[in-house]
C-alpha atoms as a PDB file:
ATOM      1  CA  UNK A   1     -52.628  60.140  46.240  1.00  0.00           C
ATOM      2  CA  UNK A   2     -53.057  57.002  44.102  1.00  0.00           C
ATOM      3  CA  UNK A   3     -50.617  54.613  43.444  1.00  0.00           C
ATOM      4  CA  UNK A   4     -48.185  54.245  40.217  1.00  0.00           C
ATOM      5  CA  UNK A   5     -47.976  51.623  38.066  1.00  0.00           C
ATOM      6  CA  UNK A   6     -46.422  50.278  35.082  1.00  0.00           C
ATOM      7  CA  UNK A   7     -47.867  48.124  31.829  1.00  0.00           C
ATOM      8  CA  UNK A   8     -45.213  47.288  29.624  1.00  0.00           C
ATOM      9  CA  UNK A   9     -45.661  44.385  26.484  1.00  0.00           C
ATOM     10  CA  UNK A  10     -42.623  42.853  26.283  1.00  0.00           C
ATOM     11  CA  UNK A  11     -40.893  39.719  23.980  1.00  0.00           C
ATOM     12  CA  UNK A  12     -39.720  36.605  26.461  1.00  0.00           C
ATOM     13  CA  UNK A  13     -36.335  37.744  26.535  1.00  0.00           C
ATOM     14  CA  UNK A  14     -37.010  41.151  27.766  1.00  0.00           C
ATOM     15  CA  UNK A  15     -37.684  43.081  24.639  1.00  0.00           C
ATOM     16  CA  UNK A  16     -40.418  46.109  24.800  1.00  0.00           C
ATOM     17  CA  UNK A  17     -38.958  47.279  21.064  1.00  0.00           C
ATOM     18  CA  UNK A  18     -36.725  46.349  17.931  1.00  0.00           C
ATOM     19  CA  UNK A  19     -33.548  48.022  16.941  1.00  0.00           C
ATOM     20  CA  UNK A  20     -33.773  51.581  14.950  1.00  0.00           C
ATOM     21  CA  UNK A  21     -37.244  52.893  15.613  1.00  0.00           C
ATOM     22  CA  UNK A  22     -38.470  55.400  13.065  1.00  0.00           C
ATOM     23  CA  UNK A  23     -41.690  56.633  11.514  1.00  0.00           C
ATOM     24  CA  UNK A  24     -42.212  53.503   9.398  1.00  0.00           C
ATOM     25  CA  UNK A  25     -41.054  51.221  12.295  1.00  0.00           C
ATOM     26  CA  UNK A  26     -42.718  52.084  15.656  1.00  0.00           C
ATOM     27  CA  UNK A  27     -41.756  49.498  17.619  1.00  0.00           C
ATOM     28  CA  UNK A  28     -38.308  48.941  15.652  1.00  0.00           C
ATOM     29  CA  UNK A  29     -37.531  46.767  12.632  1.00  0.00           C
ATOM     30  CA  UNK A  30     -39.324  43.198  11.909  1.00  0.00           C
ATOM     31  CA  UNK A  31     -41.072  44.135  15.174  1.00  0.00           C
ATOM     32  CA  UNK A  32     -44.763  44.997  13.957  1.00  0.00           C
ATOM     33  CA  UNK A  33     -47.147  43.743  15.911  1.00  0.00           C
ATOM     34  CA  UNK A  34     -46.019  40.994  16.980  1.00  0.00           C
ATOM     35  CA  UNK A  35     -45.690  42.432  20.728  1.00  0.00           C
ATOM     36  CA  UNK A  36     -49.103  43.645  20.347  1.00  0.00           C
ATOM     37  CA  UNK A  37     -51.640  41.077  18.544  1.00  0.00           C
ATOM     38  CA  UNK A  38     -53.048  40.116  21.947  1.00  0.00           C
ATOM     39  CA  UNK A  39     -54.834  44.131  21.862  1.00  0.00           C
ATOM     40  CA  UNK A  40     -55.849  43.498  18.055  1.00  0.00           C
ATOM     41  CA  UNK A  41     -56.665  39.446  17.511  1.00  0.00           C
ATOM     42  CA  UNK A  42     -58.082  38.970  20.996  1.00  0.00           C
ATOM     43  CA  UNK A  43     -59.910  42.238  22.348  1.00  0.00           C
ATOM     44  CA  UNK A  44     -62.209  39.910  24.504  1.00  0.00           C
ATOM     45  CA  UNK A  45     -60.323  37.635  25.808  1.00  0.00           C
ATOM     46  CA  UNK A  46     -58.242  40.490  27.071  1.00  0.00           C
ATOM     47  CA  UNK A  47     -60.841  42.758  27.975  1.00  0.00           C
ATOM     48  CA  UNK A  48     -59.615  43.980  31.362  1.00  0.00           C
ATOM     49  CA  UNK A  49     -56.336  43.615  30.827  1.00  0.00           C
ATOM     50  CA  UNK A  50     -57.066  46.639  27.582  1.00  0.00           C
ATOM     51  CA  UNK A  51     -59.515  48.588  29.999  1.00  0.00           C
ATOM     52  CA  UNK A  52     -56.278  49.212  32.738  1.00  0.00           C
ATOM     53  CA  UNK A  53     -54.281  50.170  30.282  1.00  0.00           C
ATOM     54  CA  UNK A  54     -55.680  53.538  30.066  1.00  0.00           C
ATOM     55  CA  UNK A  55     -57.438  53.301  33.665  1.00  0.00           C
ATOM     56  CA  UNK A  56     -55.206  56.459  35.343  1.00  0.00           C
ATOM     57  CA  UNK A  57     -55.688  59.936  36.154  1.00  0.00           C
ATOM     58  CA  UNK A  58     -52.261  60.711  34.487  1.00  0.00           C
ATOM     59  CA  UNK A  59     -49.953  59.672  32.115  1.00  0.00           C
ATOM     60  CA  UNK A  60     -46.133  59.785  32.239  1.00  0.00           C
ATOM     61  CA  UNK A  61     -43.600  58.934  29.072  1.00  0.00           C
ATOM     62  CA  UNK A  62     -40.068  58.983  27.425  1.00  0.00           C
ATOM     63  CA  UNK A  63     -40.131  61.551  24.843  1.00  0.00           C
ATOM     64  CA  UNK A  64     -39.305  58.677  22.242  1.00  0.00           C
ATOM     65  CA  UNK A  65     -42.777  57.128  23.579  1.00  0.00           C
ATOM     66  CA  UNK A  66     -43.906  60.437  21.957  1.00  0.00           C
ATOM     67  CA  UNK A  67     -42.097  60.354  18.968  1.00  0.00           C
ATOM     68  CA  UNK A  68     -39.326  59.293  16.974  1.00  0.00           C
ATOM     69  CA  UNK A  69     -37.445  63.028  16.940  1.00  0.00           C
ATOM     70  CA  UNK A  70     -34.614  63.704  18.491  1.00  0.00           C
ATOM     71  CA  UNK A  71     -33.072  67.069  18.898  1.00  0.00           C
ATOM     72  CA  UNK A  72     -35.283  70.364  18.306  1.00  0.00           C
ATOM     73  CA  UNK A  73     -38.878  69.626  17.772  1.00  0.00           C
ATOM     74  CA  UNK A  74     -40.407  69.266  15.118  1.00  0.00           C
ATOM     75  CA  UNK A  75     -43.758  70.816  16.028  1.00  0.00           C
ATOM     76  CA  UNK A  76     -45.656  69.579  13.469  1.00  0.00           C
ATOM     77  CA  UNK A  77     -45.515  65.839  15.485  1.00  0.00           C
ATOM     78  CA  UNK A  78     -48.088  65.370  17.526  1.00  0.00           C
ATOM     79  CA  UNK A  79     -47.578  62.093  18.298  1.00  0.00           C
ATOM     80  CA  UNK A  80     -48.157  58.640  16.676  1.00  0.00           C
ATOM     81  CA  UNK A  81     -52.066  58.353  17.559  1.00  0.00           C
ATOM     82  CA  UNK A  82     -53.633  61.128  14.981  1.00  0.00           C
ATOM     83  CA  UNK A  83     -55.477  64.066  16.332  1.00  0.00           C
ATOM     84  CA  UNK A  84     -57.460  61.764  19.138  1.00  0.00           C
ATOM     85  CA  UNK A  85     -54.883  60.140  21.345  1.00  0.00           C
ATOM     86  CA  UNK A  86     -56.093  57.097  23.799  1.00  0.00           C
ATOM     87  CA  UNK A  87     -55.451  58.239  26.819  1.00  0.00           C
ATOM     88  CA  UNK A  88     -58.026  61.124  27.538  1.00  0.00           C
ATOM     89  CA  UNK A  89     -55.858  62.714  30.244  1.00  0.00           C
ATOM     90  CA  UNK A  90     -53.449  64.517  31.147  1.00  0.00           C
ATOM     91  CA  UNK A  91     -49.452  63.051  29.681  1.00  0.00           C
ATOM     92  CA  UNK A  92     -46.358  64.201  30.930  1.00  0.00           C
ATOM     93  CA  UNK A  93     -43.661  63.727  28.156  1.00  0.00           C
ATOM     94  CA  UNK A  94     -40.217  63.541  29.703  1.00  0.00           C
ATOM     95  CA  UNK A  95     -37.447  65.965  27.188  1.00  0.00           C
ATOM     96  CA  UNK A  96     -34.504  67.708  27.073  1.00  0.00           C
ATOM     97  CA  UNK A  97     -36.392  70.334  24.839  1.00  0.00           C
ATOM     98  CA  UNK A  98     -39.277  72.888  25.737  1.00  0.00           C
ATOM     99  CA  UNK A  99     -42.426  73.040  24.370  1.00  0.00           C
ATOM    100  CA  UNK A 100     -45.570  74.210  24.394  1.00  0.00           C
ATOM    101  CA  UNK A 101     -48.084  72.031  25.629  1.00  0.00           C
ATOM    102  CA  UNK A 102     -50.162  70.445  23.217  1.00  0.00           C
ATOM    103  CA  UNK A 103     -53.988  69.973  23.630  1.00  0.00           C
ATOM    104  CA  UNK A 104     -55.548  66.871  21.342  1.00  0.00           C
ATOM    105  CA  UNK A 105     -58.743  66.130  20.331  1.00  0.00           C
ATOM    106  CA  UNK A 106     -60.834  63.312  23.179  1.00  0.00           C
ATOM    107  CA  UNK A 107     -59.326  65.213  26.398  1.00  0.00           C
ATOM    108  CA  UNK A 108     -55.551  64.297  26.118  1.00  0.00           C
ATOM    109  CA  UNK A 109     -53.509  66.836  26.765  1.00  0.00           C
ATOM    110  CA  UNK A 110     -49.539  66.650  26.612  1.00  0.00           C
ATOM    111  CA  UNK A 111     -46.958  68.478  28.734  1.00  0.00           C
ATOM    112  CA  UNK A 112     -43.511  68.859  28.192  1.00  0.00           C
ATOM    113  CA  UNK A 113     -41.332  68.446  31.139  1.00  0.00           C
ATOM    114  CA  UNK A 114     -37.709  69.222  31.299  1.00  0.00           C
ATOM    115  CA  UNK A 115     -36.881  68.812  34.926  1.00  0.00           C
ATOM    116  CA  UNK A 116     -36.552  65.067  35.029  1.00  0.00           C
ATOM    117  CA  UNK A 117     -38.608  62.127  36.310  1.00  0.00           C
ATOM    118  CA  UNK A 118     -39.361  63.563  40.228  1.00  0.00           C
ATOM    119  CA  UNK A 119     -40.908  66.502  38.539  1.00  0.00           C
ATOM    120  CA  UNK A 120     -42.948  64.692  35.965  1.00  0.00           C
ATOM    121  CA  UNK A 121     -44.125  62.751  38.921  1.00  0.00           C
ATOM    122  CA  UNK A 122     -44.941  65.403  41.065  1.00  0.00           C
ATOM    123  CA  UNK A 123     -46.919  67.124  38.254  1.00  0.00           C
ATOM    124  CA  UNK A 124     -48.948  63.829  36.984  1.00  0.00           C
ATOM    125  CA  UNK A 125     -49.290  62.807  40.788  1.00  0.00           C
ATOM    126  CA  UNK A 126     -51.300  66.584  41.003  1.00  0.00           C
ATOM    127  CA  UNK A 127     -52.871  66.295  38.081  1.00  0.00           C
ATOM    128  CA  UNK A 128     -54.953  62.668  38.894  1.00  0.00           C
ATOM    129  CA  UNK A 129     -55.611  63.666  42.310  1.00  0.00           C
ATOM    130  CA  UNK A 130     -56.532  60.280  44.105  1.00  0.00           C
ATOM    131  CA  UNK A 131     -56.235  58.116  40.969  1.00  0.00           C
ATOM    132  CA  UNK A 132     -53.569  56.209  39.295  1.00  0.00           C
ATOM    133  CA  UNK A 133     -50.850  57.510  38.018  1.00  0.00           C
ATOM    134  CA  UNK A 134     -49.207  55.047  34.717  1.00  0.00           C
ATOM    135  CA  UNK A 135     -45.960  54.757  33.437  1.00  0.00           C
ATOM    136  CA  UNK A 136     -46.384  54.285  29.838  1.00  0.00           C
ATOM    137  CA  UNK A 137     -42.692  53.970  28.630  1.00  0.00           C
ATOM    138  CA  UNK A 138     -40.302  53.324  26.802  1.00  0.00           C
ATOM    139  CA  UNK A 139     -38.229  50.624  28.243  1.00  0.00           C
ATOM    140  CA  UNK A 140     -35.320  53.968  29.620  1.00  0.00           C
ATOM    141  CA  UNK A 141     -38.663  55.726  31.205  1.00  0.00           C
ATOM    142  CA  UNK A 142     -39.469  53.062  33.277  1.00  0.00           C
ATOM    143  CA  UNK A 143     -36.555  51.856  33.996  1.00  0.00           C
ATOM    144  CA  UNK A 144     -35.392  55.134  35.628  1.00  0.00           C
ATOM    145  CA  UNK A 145     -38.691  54.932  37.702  1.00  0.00           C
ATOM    146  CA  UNK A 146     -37.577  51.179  38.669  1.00  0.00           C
ATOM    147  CA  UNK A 147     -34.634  52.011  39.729  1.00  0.00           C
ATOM    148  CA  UNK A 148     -35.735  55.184  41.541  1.00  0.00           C
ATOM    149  CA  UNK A 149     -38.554  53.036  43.739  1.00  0.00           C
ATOM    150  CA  UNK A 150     -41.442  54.939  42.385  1.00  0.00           C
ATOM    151  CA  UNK A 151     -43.536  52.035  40.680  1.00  0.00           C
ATOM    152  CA  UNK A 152     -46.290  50.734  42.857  1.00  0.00           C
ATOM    153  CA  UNK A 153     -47.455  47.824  41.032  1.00  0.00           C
ATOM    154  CA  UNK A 154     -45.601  46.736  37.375  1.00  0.00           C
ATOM    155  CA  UNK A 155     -47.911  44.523  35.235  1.00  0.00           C
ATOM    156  CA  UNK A 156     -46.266  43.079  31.979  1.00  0.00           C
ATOM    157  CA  UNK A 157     -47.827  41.222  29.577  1.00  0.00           C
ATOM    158  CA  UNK A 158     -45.865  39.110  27.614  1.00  0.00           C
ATOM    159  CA  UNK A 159     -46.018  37.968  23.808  1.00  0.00           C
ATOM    160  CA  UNK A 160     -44.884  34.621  22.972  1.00  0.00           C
ATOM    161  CA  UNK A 161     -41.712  35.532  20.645  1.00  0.00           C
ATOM    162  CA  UNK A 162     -37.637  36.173  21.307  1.00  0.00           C
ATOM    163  CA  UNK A 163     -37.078  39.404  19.365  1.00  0.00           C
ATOM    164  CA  UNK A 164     -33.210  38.834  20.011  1.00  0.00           C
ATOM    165  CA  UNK A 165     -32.345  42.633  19.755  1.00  0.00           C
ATOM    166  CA  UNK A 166     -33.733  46.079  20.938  1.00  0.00           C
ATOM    167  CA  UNK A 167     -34.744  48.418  23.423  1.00  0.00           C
ATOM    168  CA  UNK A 168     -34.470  45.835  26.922  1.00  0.00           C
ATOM    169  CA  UNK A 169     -36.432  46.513  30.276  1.00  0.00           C
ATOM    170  CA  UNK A 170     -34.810  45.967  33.386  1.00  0.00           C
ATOM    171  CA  UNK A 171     -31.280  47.361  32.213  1.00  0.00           C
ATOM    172  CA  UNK A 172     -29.568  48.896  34.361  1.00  0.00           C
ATOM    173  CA  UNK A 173     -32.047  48.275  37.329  1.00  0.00           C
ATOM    174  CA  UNK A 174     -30.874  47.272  40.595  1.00  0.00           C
ATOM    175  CA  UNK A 175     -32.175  44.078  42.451  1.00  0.00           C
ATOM    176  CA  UNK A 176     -36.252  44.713  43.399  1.00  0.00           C
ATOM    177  CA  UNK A 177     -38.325  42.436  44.892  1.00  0.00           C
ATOM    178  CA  UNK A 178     -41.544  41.473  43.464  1.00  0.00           C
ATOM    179  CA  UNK A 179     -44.806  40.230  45.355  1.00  0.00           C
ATOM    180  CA  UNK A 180     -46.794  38.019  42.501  1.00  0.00           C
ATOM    181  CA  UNK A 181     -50.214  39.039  42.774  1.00  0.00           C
ATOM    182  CA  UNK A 182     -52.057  37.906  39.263  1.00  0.00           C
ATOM    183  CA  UNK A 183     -51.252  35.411  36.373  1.00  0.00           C
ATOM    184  CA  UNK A 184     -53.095  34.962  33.537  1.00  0.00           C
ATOM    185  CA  UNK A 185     -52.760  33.640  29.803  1.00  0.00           C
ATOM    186  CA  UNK A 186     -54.536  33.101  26.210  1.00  0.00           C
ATOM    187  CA  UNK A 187     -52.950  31.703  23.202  1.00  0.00           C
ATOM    188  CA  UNK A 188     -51.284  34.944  22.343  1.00  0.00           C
ATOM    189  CA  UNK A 189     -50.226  36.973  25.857  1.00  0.00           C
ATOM    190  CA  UNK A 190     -48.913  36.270  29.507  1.00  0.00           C
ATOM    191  CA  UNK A 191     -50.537  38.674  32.085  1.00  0.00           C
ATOM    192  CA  UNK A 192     -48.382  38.859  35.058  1.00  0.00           C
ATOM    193  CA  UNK A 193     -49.210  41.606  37.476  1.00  0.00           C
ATOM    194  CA  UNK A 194     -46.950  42.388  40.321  1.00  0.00           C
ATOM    195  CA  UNK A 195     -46.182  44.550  43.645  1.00  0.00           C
ATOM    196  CA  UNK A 196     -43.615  46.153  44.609  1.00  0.00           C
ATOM    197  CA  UNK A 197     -42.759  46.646  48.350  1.00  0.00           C
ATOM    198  CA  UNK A 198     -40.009  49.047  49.458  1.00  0.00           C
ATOM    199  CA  UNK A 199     -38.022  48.706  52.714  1.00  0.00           C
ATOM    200  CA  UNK A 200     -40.425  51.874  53.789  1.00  0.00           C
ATOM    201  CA  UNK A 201     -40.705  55.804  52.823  1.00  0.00           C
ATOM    202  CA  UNK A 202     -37.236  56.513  53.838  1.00  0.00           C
ATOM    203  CA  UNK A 203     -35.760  53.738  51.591  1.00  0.00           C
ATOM    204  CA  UNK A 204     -38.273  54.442  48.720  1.00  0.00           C
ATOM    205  CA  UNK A 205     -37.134  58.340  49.259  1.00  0.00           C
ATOM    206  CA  UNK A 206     -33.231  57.827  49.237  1.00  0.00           C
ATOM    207  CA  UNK A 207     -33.628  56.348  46.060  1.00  0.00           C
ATOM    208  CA  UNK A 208     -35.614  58.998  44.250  1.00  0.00           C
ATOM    209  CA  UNK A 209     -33.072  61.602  45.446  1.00  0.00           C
ATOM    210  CA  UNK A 210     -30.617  59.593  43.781  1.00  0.00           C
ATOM    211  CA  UNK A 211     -32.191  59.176  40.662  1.00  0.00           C
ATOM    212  CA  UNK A 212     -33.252  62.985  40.617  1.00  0.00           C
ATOM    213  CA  UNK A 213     -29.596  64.066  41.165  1.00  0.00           C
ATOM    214  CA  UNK A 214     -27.711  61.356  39.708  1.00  0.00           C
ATOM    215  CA  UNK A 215     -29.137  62.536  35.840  1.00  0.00           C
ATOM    216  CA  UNK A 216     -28.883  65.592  33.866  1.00  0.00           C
ATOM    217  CA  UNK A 217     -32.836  67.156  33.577  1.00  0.00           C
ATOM    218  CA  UNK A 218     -34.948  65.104  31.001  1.00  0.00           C
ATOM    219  CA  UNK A 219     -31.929  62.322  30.502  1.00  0.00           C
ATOM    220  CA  UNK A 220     -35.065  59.838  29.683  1.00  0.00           C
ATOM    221  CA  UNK A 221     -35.975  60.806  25.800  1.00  0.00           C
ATOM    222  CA  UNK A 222     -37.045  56.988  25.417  1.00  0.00           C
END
């Protein structure tokens, strides 16, 4: 099976998101795009960095990755992309809630899974065969995968502004060594890419078990 791997933007101090996310406020209030500008105001310069983003067989996220709602869904959200999501594959949207899965237009197709992040791996992991397998977020998604040892390679690219306030990566995650593997910078974005080695399969396994029993089914909505 391929390996998994992370791409998270993220403010200097650790931010991935603003306080109060909502509809009007994706990535939180007086956020915009400030964590983003690198995609918009420099699509060449950051060419390959954009083409891995999407570059997986399967997709895993938070269910507020997916949406704002909390609660009951509202099945009339599908998502904040419009009818042709970017990721062309197959998603696995981490909830306390059931639904049915949802089929877009462009080939993406989202599943709702309630059993908690082992599941959603196992299920993504069948899904893209030999290929990659991404965590796309929020900042409580991949932490739980952090902290479970189940992230291959984490590659964060980092915007040039202190947001203060927010949704923080690495909470709650326990020491991990990192092997530095790539750096790279333009006038708006930091590309570090990393690897992440685990004291072998047992140690990398003891840690899953404990995140897969240690939380209630779909405790990762972010």
């Amino acid at each position: 099976m391929g390996k998994v791997t992370c791409d998270m933007a993220i403010s200097v101090d650790g931010f991935v998101a603003g306080p109060n996310q909502g509809p009007d406020a994706p990535f939180g209030e007086g956020v915009g795009e400030s964590l983003h500008r690198w995609m918009f105001e420099e699509p060449e310069a950051n060419a390959a960095e954009l083409k891995q983003l999407n570059d997986a067989g399967a997709f895993i996220m938070g269910r507020n990755m997916f949406g704002p709602g909390r609660g009951e869904w509202d099945l009339d959200w599908t998502g904040w992309w419009g009818p042709e999501p970017p990721y062309h594959r197959a998603v696995f949207v981490l909830t306390h809630h059931e639904r049915a899965t949802l089929e877009m237009a462009g080939g993406t197709t989202f599943h709702f899974v309630t059993g908690g992040i082992i599941e959603a791996l196992e299920r993504a992991q069948a899904a893209a065969g030999d290929q990659t397998v991404a965590i796309a977020g929020g900042a409580a998604t991949v932490n739980q995968f952090l902290t479970a040892g189940l992230v291959d390679e984490l590659r964060l690219h980092i915007a040039p502004v202190l947001l203060g306030r927010g949704e923080r990566l690495f909470e709650g995650v326990d020491r991990t060594d990192l092997t530095q593997v790539g750096v790279r910078y333009t006038g708006l974005v930091t590309h570090l890419r990393y690897v992440i080695t685990y004291d072998g399969d047992t140690e990398r396994r003891r840690k899953a078990d404990q995140a897969d029993t240690s939380r209630p089914p779909g405790s990762t909505p972010g």
